[in-house]
C-alpha atoms as a PDB file:
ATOM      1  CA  UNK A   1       0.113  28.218 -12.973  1.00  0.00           C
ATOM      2  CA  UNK A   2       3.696  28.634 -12.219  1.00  0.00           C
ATOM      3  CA  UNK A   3       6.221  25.778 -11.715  1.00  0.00           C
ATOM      4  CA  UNK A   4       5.953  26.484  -8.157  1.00  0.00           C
ATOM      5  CA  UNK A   5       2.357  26.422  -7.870  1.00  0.00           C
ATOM      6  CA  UNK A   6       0.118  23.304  -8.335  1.00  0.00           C
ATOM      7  CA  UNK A   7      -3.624  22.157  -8.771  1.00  0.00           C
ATOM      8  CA  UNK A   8      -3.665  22.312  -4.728  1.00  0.00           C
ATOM      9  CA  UNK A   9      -2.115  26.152  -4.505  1.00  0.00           C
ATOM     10  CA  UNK A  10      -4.940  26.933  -6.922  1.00  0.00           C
ATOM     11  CA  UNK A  11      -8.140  25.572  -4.989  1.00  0.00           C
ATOM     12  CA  UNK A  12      -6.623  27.122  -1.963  1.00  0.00           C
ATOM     13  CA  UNK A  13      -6.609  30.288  -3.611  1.00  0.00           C
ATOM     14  CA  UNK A  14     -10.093  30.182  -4.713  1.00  0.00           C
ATOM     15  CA  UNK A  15     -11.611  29.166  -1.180  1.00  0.00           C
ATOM     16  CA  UNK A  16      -8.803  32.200  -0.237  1.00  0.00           C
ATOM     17  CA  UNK A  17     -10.899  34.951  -2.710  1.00  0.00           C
ATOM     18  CA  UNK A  18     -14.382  33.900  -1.482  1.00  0.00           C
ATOM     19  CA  UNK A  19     -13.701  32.660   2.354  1.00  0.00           C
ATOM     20  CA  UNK A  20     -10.849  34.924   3.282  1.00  0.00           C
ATOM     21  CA  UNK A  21     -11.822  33.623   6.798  1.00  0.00           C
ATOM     22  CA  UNK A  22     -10.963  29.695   6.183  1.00  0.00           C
ATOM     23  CA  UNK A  23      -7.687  28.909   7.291  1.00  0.00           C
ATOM     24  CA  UNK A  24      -7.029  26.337   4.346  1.00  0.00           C
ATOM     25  CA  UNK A  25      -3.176  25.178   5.403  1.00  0.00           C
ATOM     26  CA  UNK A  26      -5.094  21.409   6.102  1.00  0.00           C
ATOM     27  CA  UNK A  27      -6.520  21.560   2.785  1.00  0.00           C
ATOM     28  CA  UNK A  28      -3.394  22.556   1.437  1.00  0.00           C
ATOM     29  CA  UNK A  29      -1.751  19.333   3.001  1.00  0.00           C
ATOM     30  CA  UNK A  30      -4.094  16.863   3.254  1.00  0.00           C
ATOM     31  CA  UNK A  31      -5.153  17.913  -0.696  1.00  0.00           C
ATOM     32  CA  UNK A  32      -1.861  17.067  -1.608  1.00  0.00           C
ATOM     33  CA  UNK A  33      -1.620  13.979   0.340  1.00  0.00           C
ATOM     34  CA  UNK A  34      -4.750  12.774  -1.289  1.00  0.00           C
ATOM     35  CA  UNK A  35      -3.135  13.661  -4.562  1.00  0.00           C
ATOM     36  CA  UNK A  36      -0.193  11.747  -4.754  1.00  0.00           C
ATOM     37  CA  UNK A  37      -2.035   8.603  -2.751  1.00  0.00           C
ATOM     38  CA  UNK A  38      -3.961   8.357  -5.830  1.00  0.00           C
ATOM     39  CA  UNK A  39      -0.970   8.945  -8.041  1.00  0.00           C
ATOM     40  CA  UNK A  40       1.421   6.515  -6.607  1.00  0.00           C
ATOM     41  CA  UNK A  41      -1.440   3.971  -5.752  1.00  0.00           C
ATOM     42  CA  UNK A  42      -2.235   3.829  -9.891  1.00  0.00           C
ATOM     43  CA  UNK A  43       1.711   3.729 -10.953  1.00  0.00           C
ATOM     44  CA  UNK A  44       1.920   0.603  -8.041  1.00  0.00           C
ATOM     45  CA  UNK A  45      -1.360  -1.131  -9.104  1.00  0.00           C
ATOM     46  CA  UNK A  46       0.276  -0.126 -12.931  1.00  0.00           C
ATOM     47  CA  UNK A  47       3.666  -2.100 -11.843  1.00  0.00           C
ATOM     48  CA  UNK A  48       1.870  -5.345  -9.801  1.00  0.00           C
ATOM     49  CA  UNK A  49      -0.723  -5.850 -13.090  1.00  0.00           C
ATOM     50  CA  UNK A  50       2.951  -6.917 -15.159  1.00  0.00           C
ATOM     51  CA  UNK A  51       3.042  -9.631 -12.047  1.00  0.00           C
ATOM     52  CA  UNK A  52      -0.478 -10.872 -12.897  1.00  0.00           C
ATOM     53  CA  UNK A  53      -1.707  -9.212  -9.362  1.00  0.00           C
ATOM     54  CA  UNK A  54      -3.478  -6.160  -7.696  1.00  0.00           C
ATOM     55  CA  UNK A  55      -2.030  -4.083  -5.273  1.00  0.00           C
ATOM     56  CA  UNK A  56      -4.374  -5.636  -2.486  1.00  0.00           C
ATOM     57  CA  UNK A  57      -3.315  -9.137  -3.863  1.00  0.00           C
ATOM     58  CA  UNK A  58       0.113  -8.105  -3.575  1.00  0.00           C
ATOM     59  CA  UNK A  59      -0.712  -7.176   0.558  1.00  0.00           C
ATOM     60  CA  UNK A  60      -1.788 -10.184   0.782  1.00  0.00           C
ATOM     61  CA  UNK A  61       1.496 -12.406  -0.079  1.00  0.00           C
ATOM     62  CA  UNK A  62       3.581  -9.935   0.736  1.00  0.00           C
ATOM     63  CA  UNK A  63       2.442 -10.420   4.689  1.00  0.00           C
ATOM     64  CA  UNK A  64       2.627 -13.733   3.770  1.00  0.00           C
ATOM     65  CA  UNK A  65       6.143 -12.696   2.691  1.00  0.00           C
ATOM     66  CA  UNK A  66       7.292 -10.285   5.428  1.00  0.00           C
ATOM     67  CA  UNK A  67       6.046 -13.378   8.325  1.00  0.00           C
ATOM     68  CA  UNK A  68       9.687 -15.150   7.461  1.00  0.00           C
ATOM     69  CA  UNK A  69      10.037 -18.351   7.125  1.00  0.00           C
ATOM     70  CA  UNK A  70       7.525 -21.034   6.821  1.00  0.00           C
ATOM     71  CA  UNK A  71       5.544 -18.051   5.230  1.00  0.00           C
ATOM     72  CA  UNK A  72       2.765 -19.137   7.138  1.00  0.00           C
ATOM     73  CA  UNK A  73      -0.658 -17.291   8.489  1.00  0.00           C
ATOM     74  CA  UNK A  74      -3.916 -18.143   9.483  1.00  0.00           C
ATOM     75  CA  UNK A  75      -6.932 -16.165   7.523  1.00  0.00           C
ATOM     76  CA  UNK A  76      -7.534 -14.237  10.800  1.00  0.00           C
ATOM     77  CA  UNK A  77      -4.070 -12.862  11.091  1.00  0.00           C
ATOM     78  CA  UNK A  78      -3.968 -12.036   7.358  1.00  0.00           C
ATOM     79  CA  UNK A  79      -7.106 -10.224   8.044  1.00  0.00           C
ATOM     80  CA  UNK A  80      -6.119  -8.331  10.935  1.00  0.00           C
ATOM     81  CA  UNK A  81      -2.817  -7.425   9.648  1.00  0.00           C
ATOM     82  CA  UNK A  82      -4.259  -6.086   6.458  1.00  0.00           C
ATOM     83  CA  UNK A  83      -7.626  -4.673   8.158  1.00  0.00           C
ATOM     84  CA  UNK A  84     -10.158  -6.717   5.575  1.00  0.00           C
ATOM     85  CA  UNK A  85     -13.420  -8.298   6.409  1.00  0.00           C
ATOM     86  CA  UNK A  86     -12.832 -12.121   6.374  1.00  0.00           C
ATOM     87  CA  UNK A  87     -15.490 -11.804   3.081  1.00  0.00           C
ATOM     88  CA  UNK A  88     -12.904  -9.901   1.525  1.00  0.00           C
ATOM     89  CA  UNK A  89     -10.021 -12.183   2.176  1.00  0.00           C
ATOM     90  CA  UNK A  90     -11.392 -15.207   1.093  1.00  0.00           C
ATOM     91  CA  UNK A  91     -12.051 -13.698  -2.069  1.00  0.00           C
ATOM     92  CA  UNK A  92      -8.298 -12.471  -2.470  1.00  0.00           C
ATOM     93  CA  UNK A  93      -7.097 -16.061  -1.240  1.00  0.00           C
ATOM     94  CA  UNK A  94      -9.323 -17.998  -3.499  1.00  0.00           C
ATOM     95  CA  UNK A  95      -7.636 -15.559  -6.774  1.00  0.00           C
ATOM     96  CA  UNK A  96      -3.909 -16.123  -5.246  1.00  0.00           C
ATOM     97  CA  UNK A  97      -4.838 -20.069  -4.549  1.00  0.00           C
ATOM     98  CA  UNK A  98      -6.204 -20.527  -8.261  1.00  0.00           C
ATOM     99  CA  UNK A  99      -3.210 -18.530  -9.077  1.00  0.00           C
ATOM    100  CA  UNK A 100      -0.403 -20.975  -7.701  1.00  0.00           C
ATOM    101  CA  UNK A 101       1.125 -18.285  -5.410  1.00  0.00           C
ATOM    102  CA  UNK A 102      -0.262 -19.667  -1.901  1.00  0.00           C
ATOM    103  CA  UNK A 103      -2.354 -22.294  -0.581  1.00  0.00           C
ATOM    104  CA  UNK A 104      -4.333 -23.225   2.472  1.00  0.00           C
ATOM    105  CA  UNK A 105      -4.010 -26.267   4.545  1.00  0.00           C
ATOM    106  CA  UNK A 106      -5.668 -27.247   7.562  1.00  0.00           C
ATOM    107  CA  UNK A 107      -4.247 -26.089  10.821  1.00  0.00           C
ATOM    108  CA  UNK A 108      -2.374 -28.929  12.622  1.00  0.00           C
ATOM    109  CA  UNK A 109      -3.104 -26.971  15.691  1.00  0.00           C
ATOM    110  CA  UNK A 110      -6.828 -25.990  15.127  1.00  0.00           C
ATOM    111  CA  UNK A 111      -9.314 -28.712  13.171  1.00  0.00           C
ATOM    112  CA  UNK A 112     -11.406 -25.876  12.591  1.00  0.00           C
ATOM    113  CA  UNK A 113      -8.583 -23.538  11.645  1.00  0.00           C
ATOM    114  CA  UNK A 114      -6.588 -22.997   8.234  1.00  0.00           C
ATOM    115  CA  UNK A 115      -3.185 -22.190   7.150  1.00  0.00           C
ATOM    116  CA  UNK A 116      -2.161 -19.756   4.536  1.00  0.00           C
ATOM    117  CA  UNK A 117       1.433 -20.365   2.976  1.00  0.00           C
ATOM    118  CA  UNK A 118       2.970 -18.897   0.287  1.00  0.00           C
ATOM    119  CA  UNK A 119       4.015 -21.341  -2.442  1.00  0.00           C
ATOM    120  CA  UNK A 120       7.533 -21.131  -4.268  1.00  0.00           C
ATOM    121  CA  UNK A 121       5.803 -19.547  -7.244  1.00  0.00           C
ATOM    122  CA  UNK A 122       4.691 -17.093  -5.173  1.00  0.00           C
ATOM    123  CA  UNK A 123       7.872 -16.400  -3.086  1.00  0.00           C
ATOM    124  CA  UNK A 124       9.350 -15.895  -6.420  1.00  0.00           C
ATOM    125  CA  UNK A 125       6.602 -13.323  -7.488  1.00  0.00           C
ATOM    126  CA  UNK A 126       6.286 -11.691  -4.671  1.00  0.00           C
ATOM    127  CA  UNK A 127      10.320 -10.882  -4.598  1.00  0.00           C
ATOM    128  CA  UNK A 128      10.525  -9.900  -8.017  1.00  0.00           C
ATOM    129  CA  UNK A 129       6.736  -7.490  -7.338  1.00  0.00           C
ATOM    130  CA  UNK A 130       8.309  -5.844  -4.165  1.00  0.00           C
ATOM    131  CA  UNK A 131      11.472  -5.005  -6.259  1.00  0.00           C
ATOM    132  CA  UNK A 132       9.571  -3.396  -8.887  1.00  0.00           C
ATOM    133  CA  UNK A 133       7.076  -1.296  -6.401  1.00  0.00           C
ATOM    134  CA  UNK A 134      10.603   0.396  -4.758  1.00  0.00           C
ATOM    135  CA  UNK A 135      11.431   1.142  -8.086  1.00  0.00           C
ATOM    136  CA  UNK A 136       8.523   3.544  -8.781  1.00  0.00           C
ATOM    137  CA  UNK A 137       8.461   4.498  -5.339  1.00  0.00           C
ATOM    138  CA  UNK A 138      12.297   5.642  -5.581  1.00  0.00           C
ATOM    139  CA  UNK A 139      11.931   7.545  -8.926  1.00  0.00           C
ATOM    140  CA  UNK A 140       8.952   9.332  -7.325  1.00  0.00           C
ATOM    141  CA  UNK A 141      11.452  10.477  -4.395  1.00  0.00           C
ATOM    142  CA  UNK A 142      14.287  11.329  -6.855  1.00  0.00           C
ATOM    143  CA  UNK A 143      13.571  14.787  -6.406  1.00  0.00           C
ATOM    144  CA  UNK A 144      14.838  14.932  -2.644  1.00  0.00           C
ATOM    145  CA  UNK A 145      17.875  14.629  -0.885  1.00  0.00           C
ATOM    146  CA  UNK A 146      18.632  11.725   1.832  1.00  0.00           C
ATOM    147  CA  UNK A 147      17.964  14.101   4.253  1.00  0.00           C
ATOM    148  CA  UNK A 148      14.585  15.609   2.834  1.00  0.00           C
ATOM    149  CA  UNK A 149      13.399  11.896   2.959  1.00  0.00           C
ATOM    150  CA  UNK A 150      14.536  11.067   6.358  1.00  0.00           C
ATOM    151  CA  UNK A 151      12.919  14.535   7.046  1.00  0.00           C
ATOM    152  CA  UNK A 152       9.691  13.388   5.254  1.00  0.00           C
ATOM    153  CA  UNK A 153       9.609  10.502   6.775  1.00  0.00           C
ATOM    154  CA  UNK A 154       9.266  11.611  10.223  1.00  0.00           C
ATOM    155  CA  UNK A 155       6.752  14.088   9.407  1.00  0.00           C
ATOM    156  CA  UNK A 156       4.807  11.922   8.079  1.00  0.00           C
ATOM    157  CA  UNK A 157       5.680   9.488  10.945  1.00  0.00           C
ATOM    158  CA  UNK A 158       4.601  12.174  13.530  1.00  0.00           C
ATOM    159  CA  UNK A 159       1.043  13.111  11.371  1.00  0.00           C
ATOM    160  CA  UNK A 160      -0.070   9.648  10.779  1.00  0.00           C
ATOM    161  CA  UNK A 161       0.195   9.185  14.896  1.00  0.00           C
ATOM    162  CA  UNK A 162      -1.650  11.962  15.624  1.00  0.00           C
ATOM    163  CA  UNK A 163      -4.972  10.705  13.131  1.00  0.00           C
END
């Protein structure tokens, strides 16, 4: 394969010499969209493992995070926000909660209700983990210009609005 060509330019061409009537252009994107998903979601979960956390751990008190100040949620939100089943986030906050990085208290507004807040430990994790993430997300966009990114971006922008 040349340097221009890549694993995606090469299934294309295949369907190309036995379907000659596919139009494979969305195969050609959405192949390599697929392809670097995978590859930047294993460098990320890669970088968060050094912080003692997955990548879906790292959602989770990084909402926590992004919320401001008290860093507070209520499983539902958490939930919603990161489009889990409230199975699956009760399994994530139990980890983080044996972990030190958040804990739940009962909601002062709700007796049935909880609260999700991020402890200091986790604050300090989660700054240090969001750090490290743009890192390998930067080097992977080292190849581009400001413009090409801002470019990027709002292609991607425009294709993720229209799925």
């Amino acid at each position: 394969m040349s340097e221009d060509k890549d694993a995606v330019d090469a299934i294309t061409a295949q369907w190309f010499a036995v379907r000659p009537d596919l139009d494979t252009a969305p195969m050609a994107v959405f192949g390599r969209i697929y392809r670097i998903s995978k590859a930047m979601g294993d460098a990320m979960e890669e970088r968060y493992a050094r912080f003692g956390i997955s990548r879906g751990e790292f959602d989770v008190v990084a909402t926590l995070r992004r919320s401001g100040d008290p860093y507070t949620l209520s499983p539902r939100q958490l939930s919603a926000t990161l489009m889990l089943t409230t199975g699956g986030m009760t399994g994530r906050l139990d980890k983080l909660e044996k972990a030190g990085l958040l804990c739940r208290k009962p909601d002062p507004h709700d007796r049935r209700g909880l609260q999700v807040t991020i402890t200091d430990r986790g604050l300090a994790l989660i700054d240090e983990a969001v750090s490290a993430g743009l890192e390998v997300q930067r080097a992977a966009l080292t190849g581009f210009t400001d413009e090409e990114v801002d470019a990027l971006t709002g292609l991607l922008r425009k294709l993720l609005a229209g799925v």
